[in-house]
PDB file of N, CA and C in Angstrom:
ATOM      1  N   UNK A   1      79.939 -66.459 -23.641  1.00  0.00           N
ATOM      2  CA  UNK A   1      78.690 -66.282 -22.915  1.00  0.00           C
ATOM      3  C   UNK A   1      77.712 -67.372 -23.318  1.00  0.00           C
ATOM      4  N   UNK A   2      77.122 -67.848 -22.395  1.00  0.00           N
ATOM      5  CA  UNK A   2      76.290 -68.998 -22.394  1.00  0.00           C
ATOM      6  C   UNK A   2      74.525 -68.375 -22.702  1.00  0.00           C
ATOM      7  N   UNK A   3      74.445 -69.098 -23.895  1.00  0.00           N
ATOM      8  CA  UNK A   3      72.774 -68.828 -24.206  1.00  0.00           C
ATOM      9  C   UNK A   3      71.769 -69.569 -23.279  1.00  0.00           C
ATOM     10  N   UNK A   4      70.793 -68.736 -22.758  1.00  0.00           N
ATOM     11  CA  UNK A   4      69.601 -70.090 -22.550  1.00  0.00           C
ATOM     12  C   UNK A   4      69.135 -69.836 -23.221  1.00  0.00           C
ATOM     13  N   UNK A   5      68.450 -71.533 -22.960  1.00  0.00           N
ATOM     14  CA  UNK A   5      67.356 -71.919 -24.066  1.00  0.00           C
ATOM     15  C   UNK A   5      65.878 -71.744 -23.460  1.00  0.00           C
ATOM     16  N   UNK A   6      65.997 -71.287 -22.293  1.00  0.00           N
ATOM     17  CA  UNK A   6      64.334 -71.082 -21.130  1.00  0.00           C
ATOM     18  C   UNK A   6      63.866 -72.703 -20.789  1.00  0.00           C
ATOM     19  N   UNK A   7      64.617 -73.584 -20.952  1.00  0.00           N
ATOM     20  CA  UNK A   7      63.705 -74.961 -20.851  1.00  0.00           C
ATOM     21  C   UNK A   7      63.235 -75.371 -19.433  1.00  0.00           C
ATOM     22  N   UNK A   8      62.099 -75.473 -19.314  1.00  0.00           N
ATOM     23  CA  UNK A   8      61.213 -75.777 -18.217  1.00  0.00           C
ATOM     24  C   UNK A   8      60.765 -74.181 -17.314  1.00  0.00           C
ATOM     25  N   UNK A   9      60.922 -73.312 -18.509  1.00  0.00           N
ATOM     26  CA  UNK A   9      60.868 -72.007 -17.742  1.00  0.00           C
ATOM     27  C   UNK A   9      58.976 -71.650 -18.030  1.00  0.00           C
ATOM     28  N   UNK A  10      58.702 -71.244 -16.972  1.00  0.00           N
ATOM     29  CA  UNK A  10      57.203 -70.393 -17.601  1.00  0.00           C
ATOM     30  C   UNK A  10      57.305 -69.161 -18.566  1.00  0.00           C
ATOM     31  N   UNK A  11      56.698 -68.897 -19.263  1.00  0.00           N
ATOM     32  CA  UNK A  11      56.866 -67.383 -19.578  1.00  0.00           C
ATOM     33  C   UNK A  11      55.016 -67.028 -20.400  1.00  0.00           C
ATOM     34  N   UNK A  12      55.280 -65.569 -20.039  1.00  0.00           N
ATOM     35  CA  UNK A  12      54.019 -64.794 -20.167  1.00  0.00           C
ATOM     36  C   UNK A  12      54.018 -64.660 -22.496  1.00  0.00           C
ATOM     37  N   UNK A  13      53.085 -64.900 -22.405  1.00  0.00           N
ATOM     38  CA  UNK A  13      52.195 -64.776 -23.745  1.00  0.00           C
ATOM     39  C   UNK A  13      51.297 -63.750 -23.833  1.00  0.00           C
ATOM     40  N   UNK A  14      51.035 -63.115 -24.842  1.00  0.00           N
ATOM     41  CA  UNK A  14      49.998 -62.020 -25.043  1.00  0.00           C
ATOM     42  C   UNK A  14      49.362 -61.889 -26.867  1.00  0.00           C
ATOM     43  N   UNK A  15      47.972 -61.633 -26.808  1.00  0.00           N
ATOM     44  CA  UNK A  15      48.191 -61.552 -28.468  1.00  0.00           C
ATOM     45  C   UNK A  15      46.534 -61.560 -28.854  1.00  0.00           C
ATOM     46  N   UNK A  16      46.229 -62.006 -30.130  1.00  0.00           N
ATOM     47  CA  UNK A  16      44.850 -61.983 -30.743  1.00  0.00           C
ATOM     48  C   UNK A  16      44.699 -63.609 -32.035  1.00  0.00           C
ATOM     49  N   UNK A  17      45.754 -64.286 -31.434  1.00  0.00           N
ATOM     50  CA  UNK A  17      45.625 -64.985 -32.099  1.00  0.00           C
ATOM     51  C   UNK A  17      44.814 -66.643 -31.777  1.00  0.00           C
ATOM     52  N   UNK A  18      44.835 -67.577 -32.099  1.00  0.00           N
ATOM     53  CA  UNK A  18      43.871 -68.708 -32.600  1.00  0.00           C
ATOM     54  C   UNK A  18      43.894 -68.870 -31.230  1.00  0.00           C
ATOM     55  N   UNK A  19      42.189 -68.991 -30.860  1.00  0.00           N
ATOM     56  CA  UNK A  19      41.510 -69.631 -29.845  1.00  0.00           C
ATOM     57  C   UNK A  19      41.064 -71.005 -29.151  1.00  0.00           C
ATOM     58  N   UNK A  20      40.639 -71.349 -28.445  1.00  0.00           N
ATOM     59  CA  UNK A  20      39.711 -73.064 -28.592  1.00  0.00           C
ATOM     60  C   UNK A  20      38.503 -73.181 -29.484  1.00  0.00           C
ATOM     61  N   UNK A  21      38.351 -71.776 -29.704  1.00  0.00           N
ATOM     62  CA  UNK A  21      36.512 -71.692 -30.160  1.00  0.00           C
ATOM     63  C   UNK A  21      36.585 -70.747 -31.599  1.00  0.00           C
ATOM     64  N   UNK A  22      37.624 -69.965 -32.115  1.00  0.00           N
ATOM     65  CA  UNK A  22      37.743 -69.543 -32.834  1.00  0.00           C
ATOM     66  C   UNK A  22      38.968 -69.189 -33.812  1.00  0.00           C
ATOM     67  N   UNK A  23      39.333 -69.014 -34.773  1.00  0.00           N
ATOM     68  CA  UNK A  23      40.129 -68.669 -35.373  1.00  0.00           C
ATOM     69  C   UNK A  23      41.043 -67.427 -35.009  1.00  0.00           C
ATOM     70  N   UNK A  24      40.668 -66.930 -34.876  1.00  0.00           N
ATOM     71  CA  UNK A  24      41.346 -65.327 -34.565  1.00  0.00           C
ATOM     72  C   UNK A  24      39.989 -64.998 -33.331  1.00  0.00           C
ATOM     73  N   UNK A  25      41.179 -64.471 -32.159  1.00  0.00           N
ATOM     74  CA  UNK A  25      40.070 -63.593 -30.882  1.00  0.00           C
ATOM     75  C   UNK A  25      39.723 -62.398 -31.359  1.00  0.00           C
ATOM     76  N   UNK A  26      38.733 -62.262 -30.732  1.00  0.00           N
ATOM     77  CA  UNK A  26      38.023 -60.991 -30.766  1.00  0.00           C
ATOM     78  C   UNK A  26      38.408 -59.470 -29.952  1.00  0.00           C
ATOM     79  N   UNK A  27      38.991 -60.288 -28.794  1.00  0.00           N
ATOM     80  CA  UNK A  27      39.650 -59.777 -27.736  1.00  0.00           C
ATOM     81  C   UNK A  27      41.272 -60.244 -27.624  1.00  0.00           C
ATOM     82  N   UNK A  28      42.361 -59.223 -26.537  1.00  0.00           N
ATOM     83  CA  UNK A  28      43.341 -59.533 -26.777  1.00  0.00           C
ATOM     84  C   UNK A  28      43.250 -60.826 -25.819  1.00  0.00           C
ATOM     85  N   UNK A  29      43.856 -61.744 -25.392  1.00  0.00           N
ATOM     86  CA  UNK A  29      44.173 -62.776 -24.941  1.00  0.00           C
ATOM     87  C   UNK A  29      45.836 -63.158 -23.880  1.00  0.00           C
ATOM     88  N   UNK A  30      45.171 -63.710 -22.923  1.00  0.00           N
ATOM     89  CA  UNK A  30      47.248 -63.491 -22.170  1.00  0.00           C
ATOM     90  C   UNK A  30      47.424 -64.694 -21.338  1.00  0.00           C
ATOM     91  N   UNK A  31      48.311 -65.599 -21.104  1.00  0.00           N
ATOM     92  CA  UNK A  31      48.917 -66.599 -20.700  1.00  0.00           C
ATOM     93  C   UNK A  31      49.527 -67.171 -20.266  1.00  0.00           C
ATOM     94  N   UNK A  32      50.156 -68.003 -19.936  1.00  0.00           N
ATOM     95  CA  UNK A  32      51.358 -68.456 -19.410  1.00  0.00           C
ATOM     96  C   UNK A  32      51.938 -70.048 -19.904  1.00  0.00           C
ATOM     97  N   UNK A  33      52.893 -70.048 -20.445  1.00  0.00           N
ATOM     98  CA  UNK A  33      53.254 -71.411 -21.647  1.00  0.00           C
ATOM     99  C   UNK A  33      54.635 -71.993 -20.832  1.00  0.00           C
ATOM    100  N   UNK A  34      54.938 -72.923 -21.037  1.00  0.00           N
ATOM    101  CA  UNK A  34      56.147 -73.393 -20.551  1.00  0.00           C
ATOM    102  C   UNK A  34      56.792 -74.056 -21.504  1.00  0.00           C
ATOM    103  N   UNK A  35      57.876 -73.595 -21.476  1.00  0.00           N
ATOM    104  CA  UNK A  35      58.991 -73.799 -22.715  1.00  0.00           C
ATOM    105  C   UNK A  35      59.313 -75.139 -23.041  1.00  0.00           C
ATOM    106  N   UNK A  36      59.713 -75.704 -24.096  1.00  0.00           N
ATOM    107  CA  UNK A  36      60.009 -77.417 -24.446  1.00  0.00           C
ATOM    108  C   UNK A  36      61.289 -77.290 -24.812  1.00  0.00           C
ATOM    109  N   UNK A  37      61.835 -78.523 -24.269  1.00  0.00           N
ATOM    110  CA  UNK A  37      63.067 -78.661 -24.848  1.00  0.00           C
ATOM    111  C   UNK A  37      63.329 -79.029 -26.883  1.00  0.00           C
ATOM    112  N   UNK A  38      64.343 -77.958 -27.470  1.00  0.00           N
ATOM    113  CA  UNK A  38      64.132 -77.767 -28.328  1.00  0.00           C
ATOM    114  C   UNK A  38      64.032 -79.098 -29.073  1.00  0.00           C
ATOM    115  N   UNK A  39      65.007 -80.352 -28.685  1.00  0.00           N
ATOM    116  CA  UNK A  39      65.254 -81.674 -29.646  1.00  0.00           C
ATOM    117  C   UNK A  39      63.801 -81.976 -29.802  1.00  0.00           C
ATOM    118  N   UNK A  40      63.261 -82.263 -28.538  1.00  0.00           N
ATOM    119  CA  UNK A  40      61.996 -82.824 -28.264  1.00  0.00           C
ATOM    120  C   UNK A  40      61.000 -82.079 -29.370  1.00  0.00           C
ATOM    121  N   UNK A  41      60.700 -80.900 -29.667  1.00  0.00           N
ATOM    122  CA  UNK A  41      60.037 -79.785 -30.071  1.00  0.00           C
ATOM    123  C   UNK A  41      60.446 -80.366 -31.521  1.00  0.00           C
ATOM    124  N   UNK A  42      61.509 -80.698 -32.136  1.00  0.00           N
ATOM    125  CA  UNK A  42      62.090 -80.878 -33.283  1.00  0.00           C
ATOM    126  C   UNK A  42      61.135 -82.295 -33.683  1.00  0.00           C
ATOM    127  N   UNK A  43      61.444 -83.037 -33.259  1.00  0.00           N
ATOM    128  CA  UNK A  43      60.650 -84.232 -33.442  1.00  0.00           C
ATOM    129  C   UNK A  43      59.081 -84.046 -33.513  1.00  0.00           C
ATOM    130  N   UNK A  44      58.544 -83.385 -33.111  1.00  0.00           N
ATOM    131  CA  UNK A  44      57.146 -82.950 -33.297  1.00  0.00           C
ATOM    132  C   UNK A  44      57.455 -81.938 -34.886  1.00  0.00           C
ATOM    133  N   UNK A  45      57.971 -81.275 -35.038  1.00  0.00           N
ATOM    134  CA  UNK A  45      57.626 -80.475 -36.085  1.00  0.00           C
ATOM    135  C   UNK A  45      58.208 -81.807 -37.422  1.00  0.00           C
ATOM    136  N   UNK A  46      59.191 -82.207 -37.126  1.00  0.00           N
ATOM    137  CA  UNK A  46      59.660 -83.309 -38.485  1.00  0.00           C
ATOM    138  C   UNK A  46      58.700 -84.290 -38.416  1.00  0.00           C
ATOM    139  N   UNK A  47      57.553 -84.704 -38.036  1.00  0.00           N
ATOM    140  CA  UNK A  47      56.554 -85.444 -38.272  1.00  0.00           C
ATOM    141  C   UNK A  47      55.387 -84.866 -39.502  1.00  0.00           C
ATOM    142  N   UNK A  48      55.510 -83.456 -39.105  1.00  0.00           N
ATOM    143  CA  UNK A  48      55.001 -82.570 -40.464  1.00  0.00           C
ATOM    144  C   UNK A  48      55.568 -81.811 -41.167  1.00  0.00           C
ATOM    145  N   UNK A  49      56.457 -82.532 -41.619  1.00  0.00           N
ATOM    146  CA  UNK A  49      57.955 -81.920 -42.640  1.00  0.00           C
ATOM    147  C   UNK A  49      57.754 -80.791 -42.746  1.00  0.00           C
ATOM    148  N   UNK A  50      58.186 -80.357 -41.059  1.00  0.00           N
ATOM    149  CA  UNK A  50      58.662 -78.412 -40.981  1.00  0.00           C
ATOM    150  C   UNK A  50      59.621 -78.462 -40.388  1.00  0.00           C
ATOM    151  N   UNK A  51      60.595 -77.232 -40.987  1.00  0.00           N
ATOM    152  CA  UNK A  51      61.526 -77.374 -40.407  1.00  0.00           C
ATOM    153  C   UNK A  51      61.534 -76.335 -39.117  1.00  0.00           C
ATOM    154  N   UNK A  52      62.022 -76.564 -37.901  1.00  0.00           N
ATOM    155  CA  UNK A  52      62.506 -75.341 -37.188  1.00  0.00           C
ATOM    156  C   UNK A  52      64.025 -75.030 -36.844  1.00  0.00           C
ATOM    157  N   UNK A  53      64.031 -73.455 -35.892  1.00  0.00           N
ATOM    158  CA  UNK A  53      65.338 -73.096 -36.211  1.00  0.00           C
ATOM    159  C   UNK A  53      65.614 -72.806 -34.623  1.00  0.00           C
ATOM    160  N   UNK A  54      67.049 -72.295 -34.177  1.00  0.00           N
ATOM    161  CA  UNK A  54      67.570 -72.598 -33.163  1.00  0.00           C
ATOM    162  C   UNK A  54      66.959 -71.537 -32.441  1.00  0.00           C
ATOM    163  N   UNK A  55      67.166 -70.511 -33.357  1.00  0.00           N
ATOM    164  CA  UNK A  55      66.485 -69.060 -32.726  1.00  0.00           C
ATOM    165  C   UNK A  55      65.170 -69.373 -31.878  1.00  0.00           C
ATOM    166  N   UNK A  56      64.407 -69.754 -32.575  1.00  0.00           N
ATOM    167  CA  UNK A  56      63.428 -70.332 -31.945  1.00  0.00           C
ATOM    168  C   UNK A  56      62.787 -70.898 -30.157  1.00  0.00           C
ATOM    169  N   UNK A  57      61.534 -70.265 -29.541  1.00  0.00           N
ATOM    170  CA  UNK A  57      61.651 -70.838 -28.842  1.00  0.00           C
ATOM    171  C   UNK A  57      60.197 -71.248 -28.731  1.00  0.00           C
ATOM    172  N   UNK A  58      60.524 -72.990 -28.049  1.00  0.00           N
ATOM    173  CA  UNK A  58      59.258 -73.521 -28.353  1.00  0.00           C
ATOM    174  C   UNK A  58      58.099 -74.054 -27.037  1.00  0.00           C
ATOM    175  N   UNK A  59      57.369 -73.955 -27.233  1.00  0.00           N
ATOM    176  CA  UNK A  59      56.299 -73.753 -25.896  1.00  0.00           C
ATOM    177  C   UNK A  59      55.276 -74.770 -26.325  1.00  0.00           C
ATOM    178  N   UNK A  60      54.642 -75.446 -25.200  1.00  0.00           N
ATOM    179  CA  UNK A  60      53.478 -76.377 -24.977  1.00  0.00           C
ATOM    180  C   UNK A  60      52.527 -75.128 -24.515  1.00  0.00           C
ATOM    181  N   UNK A  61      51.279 -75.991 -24.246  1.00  0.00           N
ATOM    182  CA  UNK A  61      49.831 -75.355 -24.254  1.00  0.00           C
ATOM    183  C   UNK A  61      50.327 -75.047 -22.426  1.00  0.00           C
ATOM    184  N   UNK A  62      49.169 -73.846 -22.271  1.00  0.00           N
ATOM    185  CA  UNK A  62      49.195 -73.475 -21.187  1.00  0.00           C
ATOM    186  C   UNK A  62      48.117 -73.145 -20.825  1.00  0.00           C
ATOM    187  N   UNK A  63      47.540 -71.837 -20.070  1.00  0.00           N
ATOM    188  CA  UNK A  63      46.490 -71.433 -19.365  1.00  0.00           C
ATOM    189  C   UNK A  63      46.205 -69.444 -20.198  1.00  0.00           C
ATOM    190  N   UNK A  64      44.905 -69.771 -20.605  1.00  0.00           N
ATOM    191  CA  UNK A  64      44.898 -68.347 -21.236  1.00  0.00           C
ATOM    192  C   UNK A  64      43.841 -67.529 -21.071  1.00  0.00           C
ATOM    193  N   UNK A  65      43.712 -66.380 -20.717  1.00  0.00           N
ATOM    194  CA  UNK A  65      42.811 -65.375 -20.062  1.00  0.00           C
ATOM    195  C   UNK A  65      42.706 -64.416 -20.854  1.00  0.00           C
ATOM    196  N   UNK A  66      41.389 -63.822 -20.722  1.00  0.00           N
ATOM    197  CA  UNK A  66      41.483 -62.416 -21.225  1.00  0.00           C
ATOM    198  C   UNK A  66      42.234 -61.298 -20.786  1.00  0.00           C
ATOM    199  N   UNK A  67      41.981 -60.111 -21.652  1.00  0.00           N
ATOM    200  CA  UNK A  67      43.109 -59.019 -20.755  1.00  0.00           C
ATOM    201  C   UNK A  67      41.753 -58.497 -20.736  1.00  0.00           C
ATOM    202  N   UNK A  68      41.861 -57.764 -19.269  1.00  0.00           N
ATOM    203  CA  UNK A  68      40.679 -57.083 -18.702  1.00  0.00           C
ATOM    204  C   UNK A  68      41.068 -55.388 -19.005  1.00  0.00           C
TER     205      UNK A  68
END
């Protein structure tokens, strides 16, 4: 059975975490991110000697709203 990896897929985000304007929201927060191809994603994190893992899936910036 063949894994995907979601690459070039949208997918929905939800959460309370780091803002444009703040550290932690106040409110919950929800989104939509589009997935990176993992090599590519790799090369960004080995520039700040971190490692990542396959499990992993890795996402660029997207569009983020409150939850009403």
């Amino acid at each position: 059975m063949q894994q995907s990896t979601f690459e070039n897929e949208n997918m929905a985000i939800g959460g309370w975490g780091k803002s444009d304007t703040r550290s932690e929201s106040q409110v919950k927060l929800r989104g939509w991110i589009n997935v990176v191809n993992n090599n590519e994603c790799a090369k960004v994190y080995d520039k700040v000697n971190r490692a990542i893992m396959k499990s992993q899936i890795y996402a660029g910036s997207g569009h983020y709203s409150r939850v009403e």
